[in-house]
N, C-alpha and C. Protein backbone atom coordinates (compact mmCIF):
# COMPACT_ATOMS: atom_id res chain seq x y z
N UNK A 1 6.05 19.76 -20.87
CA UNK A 1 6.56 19.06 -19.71
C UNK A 1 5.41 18.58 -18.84
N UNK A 2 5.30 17.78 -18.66
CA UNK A 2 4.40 16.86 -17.22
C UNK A 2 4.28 17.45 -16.16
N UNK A 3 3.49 17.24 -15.59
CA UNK A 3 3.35 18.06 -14.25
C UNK A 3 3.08 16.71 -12.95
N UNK A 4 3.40 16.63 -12.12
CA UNK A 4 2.93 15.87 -11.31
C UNK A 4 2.36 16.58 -9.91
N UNK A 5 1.37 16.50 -9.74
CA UNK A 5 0.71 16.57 -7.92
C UNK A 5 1.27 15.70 -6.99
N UNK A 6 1.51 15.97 -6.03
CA UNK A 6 1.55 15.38 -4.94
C UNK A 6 2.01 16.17 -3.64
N UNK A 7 1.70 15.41 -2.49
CA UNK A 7 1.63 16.30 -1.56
C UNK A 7 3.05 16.49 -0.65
N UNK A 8 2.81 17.44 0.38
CA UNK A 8 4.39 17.62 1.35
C UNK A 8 5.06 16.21 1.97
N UNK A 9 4.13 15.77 2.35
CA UNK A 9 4.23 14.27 2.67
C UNK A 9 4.73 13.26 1.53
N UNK A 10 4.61 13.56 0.61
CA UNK A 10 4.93 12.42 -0.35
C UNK A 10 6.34 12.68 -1.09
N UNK A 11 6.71 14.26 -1.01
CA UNK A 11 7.82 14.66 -1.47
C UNK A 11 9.27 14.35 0.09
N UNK A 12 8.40 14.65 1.17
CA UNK A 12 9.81 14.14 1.98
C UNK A 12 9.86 12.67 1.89
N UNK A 13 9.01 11.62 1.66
CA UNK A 13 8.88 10.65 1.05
C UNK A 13 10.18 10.02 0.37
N UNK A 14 9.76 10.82 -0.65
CA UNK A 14 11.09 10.66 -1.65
C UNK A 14 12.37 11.09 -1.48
N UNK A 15 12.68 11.98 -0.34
CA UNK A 15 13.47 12.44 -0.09
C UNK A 15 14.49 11.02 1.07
N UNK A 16 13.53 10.65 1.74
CA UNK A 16 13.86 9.83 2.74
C UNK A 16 14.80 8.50 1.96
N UNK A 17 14.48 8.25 0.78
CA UNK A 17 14.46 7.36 -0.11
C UNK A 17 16.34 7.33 -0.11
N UNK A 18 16.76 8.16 0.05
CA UNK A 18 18.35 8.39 0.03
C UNK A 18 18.88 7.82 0.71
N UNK A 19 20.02 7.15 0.23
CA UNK A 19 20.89 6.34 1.09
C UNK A 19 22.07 6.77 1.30
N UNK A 20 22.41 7.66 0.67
CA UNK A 20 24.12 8.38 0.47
C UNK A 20 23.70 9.61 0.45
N UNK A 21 24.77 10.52 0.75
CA UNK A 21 24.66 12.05 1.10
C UNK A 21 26.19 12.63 -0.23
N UNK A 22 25.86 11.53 -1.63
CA UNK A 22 27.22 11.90 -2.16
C UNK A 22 27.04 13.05 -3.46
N UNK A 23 25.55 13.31 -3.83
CA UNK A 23 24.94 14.36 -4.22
C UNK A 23 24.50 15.28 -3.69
N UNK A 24 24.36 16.09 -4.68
CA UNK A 24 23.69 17.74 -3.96
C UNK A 24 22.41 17.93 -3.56
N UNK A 25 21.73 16.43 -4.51
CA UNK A 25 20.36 16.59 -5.00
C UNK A 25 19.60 15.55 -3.11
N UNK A 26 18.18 16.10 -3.00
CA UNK A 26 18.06 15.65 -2.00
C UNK A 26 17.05 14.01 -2.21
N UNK A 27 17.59 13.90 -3.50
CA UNK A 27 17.59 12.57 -3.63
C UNK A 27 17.82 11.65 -5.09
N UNK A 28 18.20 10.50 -5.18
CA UNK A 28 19.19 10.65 -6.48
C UNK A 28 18.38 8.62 -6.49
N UNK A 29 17.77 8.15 -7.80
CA UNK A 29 17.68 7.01 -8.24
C UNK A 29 18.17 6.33 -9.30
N UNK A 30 17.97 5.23 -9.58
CA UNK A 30 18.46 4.63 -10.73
C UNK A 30 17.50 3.36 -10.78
N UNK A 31 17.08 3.72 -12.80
CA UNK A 31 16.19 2.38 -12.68
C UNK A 31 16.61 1.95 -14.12
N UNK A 32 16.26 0.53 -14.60
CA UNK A 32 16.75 0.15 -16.07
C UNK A 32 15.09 -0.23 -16.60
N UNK A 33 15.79 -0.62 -17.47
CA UNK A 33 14.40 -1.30 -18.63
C UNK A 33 13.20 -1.98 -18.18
N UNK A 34 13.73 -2.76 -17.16
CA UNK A 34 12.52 -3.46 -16.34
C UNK A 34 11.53 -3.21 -15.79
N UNK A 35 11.96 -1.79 -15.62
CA UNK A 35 11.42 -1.11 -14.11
C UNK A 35 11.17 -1.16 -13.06
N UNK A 36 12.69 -1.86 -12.72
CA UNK A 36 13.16 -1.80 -11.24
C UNK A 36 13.33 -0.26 -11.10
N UNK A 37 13.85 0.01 -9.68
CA UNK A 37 14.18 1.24 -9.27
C UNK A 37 14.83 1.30 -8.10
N UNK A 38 15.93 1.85 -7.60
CA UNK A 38 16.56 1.55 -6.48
C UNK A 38 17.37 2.80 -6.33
N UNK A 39 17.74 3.54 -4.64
CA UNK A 39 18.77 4.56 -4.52
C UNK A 39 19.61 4.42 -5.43
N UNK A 40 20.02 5.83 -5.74
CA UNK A 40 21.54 5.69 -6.03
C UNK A 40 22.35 5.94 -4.97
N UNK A 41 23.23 4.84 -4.88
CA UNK A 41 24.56 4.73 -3.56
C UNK A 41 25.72 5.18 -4.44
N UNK A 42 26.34 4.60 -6.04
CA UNK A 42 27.11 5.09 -6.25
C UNK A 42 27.54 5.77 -7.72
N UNK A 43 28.75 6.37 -7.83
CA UNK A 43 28.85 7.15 -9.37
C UNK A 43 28.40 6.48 -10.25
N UNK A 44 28.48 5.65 -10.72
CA UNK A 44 29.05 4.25 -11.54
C UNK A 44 27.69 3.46 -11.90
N UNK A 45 28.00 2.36 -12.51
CA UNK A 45 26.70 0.85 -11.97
C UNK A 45 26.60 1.00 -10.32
N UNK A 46 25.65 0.43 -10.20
CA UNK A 46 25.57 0.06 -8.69
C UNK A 46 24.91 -1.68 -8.90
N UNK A 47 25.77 -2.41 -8.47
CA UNK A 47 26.23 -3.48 -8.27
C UNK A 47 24.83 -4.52 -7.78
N UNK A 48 24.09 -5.45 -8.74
CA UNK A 48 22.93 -6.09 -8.41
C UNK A 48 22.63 -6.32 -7.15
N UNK A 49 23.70 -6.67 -6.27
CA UNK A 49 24.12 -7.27 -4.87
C UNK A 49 23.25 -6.20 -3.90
N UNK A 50 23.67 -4.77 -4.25
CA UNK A 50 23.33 -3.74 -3.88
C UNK A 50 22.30 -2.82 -3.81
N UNK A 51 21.35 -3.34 -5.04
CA UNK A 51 20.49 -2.61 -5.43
C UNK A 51 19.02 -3.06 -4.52
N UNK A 52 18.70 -1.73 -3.69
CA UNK A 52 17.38 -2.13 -2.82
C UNK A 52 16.30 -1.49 -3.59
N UNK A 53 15.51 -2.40 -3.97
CA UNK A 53 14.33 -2.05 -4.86
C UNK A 53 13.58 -1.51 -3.95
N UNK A 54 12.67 -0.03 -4.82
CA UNK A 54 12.16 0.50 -4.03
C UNK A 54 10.53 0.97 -4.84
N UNK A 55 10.12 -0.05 -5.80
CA UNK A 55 9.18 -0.01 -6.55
C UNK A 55 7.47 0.09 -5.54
N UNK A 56 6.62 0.37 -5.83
CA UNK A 56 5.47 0.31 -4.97
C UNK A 56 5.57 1.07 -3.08
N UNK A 57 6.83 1.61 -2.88
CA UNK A 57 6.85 1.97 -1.56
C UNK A 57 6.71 3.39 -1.51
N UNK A 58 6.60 4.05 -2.36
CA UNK A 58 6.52 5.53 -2.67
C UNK A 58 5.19 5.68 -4.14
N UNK A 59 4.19 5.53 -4.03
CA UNK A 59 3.80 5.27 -5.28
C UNK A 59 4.27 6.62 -6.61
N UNK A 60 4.53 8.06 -5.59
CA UNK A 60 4.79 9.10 -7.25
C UNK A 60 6.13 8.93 -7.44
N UNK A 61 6.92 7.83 -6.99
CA UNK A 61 8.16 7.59 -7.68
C UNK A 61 7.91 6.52 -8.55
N UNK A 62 7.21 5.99 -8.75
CA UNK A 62 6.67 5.00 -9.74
C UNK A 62 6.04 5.67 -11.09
N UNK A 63 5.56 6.68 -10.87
CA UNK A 63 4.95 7.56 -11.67
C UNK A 63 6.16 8.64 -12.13
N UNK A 64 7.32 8.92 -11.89
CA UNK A 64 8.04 9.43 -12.10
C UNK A 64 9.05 8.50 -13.18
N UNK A 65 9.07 7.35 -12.57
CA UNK A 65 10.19 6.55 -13.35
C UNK A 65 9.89 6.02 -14.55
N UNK A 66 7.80 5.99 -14.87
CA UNK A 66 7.42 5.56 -15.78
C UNK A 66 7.73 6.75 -16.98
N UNK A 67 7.53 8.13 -16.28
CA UNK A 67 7.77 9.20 -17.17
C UNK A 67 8.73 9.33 -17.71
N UNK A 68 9.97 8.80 -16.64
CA UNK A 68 11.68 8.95 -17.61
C UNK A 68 11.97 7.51 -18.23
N UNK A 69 10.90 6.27 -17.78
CA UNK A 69 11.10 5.43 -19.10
C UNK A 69 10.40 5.35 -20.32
N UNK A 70 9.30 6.68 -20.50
CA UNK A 70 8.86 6.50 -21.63
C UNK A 70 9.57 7.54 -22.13
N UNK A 71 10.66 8.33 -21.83
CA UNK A 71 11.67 9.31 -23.04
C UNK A 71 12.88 8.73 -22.98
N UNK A 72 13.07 7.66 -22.14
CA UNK A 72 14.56 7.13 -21.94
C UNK A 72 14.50 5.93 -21.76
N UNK A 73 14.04 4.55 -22.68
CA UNK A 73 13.89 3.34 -22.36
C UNK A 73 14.73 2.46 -21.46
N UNK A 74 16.13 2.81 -21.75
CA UNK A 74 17.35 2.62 -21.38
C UNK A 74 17.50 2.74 -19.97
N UNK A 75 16.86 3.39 -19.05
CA UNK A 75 16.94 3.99 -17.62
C UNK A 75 17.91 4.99 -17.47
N UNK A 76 18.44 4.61 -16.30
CA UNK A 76 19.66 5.73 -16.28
C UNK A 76 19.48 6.23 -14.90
N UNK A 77 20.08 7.25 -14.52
CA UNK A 77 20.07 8.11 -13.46
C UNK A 77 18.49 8.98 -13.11
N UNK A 78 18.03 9.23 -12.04
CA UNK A 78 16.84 10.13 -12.05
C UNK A 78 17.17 11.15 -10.89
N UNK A 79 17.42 12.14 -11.05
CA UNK A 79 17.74 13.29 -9.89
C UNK A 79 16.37 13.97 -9.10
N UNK A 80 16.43 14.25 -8.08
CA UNK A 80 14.87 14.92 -7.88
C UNK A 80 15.55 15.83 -6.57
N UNK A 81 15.11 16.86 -7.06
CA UNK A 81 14.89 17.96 -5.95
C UNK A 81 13.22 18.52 -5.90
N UNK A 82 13.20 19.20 -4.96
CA UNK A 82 12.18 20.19 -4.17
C UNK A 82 11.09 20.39 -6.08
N UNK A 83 11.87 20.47 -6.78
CA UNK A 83 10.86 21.35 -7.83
C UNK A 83 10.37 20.76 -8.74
N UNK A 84 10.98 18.68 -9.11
CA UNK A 84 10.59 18.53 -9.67
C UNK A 84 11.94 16.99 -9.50
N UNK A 85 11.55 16.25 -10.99
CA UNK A 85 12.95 15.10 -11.10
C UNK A 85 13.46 15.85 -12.39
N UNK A 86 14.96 15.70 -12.62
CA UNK A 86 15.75 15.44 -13.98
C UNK A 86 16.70 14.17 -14.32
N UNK A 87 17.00 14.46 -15.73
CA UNK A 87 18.23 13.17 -15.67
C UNK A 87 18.83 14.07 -16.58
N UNK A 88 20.26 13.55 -16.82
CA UNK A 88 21.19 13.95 -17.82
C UNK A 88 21.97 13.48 -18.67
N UNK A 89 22.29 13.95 -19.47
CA UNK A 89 22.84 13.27 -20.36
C UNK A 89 23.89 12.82 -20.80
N UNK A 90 25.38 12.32 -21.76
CA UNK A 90 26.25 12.17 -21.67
C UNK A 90 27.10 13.70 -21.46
N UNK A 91 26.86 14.52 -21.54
CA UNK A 91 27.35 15.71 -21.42
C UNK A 91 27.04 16.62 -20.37
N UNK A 92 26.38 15.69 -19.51
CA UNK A 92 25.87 16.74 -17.74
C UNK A 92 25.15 17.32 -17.79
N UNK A 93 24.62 17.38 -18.99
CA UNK A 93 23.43 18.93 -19.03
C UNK A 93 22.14 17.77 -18.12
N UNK A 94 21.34 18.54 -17.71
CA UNK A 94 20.23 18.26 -16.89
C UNK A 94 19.02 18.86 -17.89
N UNK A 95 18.68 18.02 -17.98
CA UNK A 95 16.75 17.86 -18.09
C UNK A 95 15.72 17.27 -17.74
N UNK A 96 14.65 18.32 -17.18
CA UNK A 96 13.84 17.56 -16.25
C UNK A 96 12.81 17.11 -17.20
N UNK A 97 12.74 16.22 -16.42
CA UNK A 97 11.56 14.97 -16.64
C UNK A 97 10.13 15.81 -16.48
N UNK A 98 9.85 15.86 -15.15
CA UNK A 98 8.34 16.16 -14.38
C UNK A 98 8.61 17.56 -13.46
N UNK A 99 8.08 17.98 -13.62
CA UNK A 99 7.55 19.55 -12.56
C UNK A 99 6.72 19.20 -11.72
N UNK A 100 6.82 19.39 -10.20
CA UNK A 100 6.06 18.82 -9.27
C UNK A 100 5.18 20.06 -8.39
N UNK A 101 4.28 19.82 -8.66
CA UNK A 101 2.95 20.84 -8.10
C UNK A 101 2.43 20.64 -6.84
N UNK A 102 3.11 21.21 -5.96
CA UNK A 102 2.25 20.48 -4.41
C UNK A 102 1.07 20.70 -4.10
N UNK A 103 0.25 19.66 -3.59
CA UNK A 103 -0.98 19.85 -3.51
C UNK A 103 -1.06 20.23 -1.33
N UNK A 104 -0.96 21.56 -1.19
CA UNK A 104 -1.00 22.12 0.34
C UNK A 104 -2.39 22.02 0.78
């Protein structure tokens, strides 16, 4: 598994990144093939109209999304809490992507 550094600052960062409070997780993305990347607002697609790209404004979410598009070309969902990001699969199970190492 990957490890990523980064600091306290860069993890509330990502946290801030949330636009909906409709997960558990304290912060929830979605990116496709392109490597766009944008909140997740909802269950489902989230609707082009909708999607606020959020590429280059956080740089270790860029580094995160490259990690779940090189095991998941396809994109998909990216979950991230306090310990690290996961995504899951058609069956809910969760697996994380990156383990996040704070640098204090």
């Amino acid at each position: 598994m990957r490890e990523i550094r980064l600091t306290p600052k860069e993890l509330i960062q990502l946290t801030q990144l949330k636009l909906t409070k409709k997960w558990k997780w304290p912060a929830v993305f979605s990116t496709n093939p392109q490597g766009e990347i944008w909140p997740g607002i909802t269950y489902g697609v989230t609707p082009i109209e909708h999607r606020v790209e959020l590429s280059d404004l956080v740089p270790v979410l860029n580094r995160i999304k490259d990690l779940y598009l090189g095991m998941r070309e396809e994109g998909g969902r990216i979950f991230v809490d306090f310990n690290g990001a996961y995504y899951k699969n058609q069956q809910k199970q969760e697996f994380q992507i990156v383990k996040f190492k704070l640098d204090i």
